[in-house]
PDB file of N, CA and C in Angstrom:
ATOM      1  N   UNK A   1    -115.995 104.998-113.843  1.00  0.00           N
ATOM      2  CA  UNK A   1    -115.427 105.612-112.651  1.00  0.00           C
ATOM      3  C   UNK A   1    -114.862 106.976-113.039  1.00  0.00           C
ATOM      4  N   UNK A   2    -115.085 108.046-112.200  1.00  0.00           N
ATOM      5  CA  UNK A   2    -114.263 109.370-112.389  1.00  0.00           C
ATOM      6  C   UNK A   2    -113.461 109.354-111.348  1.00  0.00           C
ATOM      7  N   UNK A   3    -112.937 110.338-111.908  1.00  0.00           N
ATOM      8  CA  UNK A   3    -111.000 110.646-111.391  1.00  0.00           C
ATOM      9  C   UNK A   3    -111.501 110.715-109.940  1.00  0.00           C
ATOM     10  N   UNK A   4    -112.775 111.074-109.132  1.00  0.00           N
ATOM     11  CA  UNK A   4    -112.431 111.305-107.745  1.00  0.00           C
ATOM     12  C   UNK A   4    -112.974 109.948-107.582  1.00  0.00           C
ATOM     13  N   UNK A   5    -113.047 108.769-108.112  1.00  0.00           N
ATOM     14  CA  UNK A   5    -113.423 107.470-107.781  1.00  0.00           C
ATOM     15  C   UNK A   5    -111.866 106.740-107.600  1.00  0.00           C
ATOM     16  N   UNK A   6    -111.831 107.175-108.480  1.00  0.00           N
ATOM     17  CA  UNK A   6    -109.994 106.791-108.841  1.00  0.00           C
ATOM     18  C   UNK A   6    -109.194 107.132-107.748  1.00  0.00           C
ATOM     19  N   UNK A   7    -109.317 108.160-107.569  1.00  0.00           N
ATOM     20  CA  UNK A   7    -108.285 108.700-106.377  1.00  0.00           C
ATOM     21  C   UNK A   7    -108.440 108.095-105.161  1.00  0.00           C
ATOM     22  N   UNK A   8    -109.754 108.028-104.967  1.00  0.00           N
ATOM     23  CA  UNK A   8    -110.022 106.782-103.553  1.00  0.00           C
ATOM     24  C   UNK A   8    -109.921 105.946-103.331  1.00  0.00           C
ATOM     25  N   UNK A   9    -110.081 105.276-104.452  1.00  0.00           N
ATOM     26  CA  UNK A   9    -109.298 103.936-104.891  1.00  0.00           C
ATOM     27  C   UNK A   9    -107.991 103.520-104.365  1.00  0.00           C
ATOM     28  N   UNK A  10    -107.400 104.666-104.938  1.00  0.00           N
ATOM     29  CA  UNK A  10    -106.427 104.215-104.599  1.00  0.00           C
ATOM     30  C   UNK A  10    -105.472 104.521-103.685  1.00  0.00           C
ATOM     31  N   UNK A  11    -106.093 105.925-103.036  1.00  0.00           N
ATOM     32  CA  UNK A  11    -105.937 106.047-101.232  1.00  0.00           C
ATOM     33  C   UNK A  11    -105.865 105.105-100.455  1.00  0.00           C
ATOM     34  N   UNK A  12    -107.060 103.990-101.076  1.00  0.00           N
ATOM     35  CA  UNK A  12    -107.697 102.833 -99.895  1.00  0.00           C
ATOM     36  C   UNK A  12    -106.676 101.782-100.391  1.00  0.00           C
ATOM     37  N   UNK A  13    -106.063 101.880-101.498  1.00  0.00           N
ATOM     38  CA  UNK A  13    -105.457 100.723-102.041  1.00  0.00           C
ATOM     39  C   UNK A  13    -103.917 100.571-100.887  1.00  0.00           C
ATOM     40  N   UNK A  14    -103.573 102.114-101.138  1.00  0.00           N
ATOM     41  CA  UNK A  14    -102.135 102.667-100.582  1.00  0.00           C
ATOM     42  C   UNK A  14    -102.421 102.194 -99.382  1.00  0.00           C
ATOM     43  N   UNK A  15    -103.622 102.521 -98.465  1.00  0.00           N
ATOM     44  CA  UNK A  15    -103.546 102.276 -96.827  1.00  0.00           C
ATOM     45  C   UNK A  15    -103.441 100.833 -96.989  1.00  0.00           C
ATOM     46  N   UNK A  16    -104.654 100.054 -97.330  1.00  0.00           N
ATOM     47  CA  UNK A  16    -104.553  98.725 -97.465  1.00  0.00           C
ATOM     48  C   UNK A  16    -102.465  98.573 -97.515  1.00  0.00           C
ATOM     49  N   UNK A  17    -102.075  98.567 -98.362  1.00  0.00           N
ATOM     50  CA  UNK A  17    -100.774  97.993 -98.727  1.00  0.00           C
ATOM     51  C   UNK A  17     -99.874  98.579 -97.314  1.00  0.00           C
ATOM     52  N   UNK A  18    -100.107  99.421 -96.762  1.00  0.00           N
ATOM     53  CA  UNK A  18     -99.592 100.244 -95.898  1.00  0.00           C
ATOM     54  C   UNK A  18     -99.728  99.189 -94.774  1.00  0.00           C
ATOM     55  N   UNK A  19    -101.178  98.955 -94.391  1.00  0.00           N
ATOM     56  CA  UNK A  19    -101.212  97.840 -93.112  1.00  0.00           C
ATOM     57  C   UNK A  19    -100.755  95.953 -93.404  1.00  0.00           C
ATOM     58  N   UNK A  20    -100.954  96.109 -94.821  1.00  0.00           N
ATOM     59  CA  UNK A  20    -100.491  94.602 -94.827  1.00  0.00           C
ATOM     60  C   UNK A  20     -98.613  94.874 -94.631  1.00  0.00           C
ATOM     61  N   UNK A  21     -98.037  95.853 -95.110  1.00  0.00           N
ATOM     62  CA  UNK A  21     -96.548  95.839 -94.752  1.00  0.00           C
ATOM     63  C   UNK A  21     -96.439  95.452 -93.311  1.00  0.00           C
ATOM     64  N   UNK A  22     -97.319  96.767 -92.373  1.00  0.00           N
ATOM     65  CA  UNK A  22     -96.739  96.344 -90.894  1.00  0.00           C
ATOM     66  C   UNK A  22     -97.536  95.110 -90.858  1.00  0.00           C
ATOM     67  N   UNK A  23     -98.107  94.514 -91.166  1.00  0.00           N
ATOM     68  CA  UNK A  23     -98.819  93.250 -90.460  1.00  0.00           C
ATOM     69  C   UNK A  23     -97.829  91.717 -91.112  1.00  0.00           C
ATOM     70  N   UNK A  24     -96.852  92.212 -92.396  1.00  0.00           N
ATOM     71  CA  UNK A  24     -95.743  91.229 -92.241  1.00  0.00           C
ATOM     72  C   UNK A  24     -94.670  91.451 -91.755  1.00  0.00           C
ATOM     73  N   UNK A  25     -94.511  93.215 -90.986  1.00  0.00           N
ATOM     74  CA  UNK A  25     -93.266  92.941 -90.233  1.00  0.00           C
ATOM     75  C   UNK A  25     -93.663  92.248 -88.883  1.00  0.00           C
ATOM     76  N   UNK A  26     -94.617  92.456 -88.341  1.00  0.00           N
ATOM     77  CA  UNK A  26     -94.860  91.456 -87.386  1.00  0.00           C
ATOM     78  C   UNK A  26     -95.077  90.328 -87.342  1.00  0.00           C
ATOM     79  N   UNK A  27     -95.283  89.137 -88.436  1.00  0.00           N
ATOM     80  CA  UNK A  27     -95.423  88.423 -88.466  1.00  0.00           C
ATOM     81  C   UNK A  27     -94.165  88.042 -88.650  1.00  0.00           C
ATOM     82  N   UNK A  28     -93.226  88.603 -89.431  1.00  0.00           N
ATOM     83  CA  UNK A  28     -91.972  88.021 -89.472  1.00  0.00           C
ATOM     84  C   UNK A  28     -90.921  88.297 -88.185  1.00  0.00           C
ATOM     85  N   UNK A  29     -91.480  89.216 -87.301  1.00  0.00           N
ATOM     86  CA  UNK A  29     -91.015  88.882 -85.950  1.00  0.00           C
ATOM     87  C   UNK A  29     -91.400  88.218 -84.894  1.00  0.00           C
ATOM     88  N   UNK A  30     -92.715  87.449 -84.972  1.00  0.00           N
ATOM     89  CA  UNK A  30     -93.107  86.518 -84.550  1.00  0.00           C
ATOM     90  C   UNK A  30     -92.157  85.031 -85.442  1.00  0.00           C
ATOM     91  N   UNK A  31     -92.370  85.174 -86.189  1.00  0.00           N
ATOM     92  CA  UNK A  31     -91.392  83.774 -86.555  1.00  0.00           C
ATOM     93  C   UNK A  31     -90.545  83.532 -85.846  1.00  0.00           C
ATOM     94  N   UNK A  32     -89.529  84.865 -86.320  1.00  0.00           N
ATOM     95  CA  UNK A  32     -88.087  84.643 -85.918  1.00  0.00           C
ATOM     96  C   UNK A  32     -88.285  84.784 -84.403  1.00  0.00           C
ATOM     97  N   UNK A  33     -89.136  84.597 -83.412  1.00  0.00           N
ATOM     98  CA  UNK A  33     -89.258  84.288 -82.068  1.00  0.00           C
ATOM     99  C   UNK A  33     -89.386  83.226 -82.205  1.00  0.00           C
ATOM    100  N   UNK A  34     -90.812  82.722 -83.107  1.00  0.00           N
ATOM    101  CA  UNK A  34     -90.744  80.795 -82.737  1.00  0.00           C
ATOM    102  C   UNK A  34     -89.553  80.290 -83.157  1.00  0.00           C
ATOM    103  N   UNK A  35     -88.659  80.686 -84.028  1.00  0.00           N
ATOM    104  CA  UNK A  35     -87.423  79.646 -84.540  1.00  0.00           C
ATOM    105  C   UNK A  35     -86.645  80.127 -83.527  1.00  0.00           C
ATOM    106  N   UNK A  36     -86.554  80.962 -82.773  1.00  0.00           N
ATOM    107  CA  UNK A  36     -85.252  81.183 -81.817  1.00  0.00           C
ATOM    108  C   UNK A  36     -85.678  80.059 -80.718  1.00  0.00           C
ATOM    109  N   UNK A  37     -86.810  80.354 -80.245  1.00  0.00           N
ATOM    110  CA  UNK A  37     -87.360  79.261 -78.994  1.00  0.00           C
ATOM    111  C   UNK A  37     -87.370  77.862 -79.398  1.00  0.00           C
ATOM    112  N   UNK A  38     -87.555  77.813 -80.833  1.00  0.00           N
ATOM    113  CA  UNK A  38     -87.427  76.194 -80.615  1.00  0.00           C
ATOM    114  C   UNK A  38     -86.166  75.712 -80.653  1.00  0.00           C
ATOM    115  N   UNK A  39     -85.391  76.927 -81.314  1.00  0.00           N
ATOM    116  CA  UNK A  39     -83.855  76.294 -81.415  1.00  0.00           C
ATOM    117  C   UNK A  39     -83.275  75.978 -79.699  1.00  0.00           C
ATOM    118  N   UNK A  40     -84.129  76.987 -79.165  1.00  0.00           N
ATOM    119  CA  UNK A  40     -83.730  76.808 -77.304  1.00  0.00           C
ATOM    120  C   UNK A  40     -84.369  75.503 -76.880  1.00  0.00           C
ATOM    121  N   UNK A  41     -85.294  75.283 -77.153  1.00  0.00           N
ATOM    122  CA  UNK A  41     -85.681  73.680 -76.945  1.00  0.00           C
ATOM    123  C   UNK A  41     -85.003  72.490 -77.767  1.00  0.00           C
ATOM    124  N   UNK A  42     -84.907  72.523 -78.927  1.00  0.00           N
ATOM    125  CA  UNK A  42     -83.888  71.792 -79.443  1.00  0.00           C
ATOM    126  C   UNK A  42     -82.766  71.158 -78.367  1.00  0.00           C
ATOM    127  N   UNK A  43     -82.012  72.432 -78.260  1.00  0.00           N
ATOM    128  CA  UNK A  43     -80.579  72.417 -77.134  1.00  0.00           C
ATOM    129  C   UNK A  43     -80.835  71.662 -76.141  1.00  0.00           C
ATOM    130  N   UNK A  44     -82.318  72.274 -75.552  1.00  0.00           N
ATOM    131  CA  UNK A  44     -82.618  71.758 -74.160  1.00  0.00           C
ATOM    132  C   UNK A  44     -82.723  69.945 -74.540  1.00  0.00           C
ATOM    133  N   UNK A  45     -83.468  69.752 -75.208  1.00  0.00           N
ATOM    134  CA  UNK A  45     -83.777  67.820 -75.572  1.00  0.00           C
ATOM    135  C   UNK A  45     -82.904  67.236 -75.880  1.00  0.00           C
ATOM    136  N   UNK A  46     -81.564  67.853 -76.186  1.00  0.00           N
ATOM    137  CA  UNK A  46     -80.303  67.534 -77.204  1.00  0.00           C
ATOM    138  C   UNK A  46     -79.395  67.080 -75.376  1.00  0.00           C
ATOM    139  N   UNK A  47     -79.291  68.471 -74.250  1.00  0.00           N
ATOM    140  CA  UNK A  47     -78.932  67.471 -73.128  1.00  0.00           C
ATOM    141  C   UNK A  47     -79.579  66.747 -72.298  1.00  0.00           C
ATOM    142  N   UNK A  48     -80.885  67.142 -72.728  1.00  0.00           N
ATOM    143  CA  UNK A  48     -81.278  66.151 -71.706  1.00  0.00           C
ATOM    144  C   UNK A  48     -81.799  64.604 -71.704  1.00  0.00           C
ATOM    145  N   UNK A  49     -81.283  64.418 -73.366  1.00  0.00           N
ATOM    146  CA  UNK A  49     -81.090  63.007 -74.035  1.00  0.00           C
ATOM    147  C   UNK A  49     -79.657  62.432 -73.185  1.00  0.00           C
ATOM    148  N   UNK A  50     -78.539  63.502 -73.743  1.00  0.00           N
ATOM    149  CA  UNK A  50     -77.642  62.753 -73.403  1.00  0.00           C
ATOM    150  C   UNK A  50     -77.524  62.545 -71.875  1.00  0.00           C
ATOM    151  N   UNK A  51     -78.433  63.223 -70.769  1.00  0.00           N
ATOM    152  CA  UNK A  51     -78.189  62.608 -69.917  1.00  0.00           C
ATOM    153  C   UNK A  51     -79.020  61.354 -69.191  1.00  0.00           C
ATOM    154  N   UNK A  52     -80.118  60.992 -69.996  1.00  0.00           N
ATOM    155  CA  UNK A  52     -80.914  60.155 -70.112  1.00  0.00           C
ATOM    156  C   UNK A  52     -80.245  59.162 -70.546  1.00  0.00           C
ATOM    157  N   UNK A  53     -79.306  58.964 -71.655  1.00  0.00           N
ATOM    158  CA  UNK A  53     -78.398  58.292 -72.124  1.00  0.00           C
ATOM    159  C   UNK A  53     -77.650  58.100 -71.301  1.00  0.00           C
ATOM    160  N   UNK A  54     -77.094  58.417 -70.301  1.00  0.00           N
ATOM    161  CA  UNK A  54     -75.730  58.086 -69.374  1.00  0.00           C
ATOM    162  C   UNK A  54     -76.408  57.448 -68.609  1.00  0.00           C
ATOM    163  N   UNK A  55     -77.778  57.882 -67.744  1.00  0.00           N
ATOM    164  CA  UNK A  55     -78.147  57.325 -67.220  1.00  0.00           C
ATOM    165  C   UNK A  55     -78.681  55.614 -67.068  1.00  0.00           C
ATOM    166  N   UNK A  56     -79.441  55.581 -68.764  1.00  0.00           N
ATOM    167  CA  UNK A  56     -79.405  54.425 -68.722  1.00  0.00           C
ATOM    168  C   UNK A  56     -78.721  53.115 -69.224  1.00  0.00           C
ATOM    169  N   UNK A  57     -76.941  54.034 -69.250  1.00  0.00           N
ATOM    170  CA  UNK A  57     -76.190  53.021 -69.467  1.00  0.00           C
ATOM    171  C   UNK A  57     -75.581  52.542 -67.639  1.00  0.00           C
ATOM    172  N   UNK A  58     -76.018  53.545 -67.188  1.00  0.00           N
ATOM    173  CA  UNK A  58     -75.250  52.928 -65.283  1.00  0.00           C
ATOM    174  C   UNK A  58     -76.706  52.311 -65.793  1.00  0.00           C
ATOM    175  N   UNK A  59     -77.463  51.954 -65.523  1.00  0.00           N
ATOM    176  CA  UNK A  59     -78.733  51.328 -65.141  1.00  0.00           C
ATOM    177  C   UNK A  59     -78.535  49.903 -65.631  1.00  0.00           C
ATOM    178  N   UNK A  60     -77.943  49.877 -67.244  1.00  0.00           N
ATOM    179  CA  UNK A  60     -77.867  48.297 -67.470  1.00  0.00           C
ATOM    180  C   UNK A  60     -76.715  47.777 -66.700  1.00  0.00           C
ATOM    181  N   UNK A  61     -75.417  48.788 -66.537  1.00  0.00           N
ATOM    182  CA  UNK A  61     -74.279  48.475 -65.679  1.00  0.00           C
ATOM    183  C   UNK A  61     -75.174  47.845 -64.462  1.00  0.00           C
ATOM    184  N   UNK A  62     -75.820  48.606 -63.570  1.00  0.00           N
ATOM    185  CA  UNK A  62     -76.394  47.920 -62.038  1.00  0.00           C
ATOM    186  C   UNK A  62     -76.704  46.277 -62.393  1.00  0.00           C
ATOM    187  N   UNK A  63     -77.374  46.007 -63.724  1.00  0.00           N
ATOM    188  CA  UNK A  63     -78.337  45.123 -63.760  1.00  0.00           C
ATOM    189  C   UNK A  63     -77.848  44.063 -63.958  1.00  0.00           C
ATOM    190  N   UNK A  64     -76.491  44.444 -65.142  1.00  0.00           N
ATOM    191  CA  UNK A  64     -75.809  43.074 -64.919  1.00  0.00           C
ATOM    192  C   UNK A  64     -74.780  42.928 -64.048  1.00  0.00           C
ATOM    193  N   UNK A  65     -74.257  43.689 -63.121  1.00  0.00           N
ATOM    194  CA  UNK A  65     -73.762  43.019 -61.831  1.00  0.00           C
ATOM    195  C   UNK A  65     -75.016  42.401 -61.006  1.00  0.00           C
ATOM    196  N   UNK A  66     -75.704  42.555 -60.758  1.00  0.00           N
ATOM    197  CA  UNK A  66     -77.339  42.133 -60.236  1.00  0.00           C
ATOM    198  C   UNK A  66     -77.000  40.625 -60.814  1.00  0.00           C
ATOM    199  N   UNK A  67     -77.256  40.741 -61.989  1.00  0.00           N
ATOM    200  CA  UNK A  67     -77.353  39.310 -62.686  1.00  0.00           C
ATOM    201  C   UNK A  67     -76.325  38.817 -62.557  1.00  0.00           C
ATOM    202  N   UNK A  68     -75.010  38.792 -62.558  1.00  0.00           N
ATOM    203  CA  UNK A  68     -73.847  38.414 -61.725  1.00  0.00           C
ATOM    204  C   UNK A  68     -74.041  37.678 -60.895  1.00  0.00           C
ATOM    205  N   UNK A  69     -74.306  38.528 -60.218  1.00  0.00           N
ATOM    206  CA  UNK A  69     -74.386  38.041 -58.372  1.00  0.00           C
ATOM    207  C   UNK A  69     -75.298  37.024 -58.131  1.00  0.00           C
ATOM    208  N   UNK A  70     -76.496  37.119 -58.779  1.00  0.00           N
ATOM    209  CA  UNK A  70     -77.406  36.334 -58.206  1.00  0.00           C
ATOM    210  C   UNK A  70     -77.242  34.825 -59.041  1.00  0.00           C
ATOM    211  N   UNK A  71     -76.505  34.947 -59.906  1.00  0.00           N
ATOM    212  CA  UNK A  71     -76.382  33.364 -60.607  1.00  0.00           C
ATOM    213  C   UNK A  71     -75.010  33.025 -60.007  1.00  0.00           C
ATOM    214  N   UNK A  72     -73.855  33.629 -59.246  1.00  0.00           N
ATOM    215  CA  UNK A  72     -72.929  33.023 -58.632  1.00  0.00           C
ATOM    216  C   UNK A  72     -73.719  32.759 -57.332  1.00  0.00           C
ATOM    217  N   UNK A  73     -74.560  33.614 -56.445  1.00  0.00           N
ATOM    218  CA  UNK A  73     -75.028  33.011 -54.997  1.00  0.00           C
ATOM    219  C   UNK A  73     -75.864  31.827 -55.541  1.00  0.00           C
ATOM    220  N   UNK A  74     -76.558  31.952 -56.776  1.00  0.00           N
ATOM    221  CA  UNK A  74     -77.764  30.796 -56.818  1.00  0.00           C
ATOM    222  C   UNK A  74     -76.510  29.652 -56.996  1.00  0.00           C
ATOM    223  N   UNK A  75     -75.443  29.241 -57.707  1.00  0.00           N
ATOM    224  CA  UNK A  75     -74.762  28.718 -57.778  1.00  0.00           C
ATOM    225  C   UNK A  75     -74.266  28.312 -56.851  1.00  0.00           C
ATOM    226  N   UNK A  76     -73.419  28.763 -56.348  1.00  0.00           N
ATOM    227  CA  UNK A  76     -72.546  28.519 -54.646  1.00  0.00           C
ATOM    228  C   UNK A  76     -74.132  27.837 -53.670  1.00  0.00           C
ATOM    229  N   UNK A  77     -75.040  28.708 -53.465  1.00  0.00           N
ATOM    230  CA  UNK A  77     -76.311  27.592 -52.552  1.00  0.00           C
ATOM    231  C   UNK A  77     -76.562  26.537 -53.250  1.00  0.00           C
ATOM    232  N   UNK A  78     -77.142  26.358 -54.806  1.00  0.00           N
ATOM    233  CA  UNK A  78     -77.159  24.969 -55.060  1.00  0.00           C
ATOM    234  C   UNK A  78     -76.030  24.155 -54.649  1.00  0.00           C
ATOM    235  N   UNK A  79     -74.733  24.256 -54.614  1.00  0.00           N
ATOM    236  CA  UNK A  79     -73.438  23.654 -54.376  1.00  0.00           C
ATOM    237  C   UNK A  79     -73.321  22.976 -53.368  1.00  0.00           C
ATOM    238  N   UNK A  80     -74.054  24.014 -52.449  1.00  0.00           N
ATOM    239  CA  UNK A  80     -74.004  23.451 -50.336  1.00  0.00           C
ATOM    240  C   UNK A  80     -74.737  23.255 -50.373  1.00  0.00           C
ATOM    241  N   UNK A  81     -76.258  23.301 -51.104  1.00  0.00           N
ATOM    242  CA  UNK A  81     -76.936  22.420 -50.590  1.00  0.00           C
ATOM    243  C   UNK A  81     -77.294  20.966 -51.120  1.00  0.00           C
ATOM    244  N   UNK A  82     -76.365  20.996 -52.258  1.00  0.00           N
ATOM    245  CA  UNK A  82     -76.621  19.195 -53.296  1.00  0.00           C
ATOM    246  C   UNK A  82     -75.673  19.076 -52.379  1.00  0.00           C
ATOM    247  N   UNK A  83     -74.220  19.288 -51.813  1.00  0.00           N
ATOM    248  CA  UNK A  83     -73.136  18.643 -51.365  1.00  0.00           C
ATOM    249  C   UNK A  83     -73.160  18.353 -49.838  1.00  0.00           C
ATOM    250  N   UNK A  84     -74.060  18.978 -49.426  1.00  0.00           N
ATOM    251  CA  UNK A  84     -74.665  18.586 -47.445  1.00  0.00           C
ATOM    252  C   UNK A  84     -75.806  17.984 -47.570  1.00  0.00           C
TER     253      UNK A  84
END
């Protein structure tokens, strides 16, 4: 190789290194977008567990007054009707 092989070389080397820089600052601002958004989804699943959670603690609450009720009425009708 002569010196004007050389020199192009490493013109092309410099640009090369030149576009891979900007092509990891963008990539590293694409990251730090996906980690911000998922941290926003995170948050989001984090309440909307806990209100899934509240919810389905009234839900077993309904179920066993439900179950309550219906083994004191089944109770009280067997009662009147073995005793009439």
């Amino acid at each position: 190789m002569n010196k004007s092989e050389v020199d192009n070389w490493r013109v092309g080397m410099q640009n090369r290194m030149e576009e891979l820089t900007v092509l990891n600052a963008k990539h590293n601002q694409d990251i730090m977008y996906v980690k911000e958004s998922l941290d926003e989804l995170k948050d989001l699943i984090k309440e909307q567990n806990g209100r899934v959670r509240e919810l389905e603690g009234n839900m077993s609450g309904v179920k066993a007054i439900g179950a309550m009720l219906s083994a004191v009425f089944s109770g009280l009708f067997g009662y009147l009707f073995t005793k009439g």
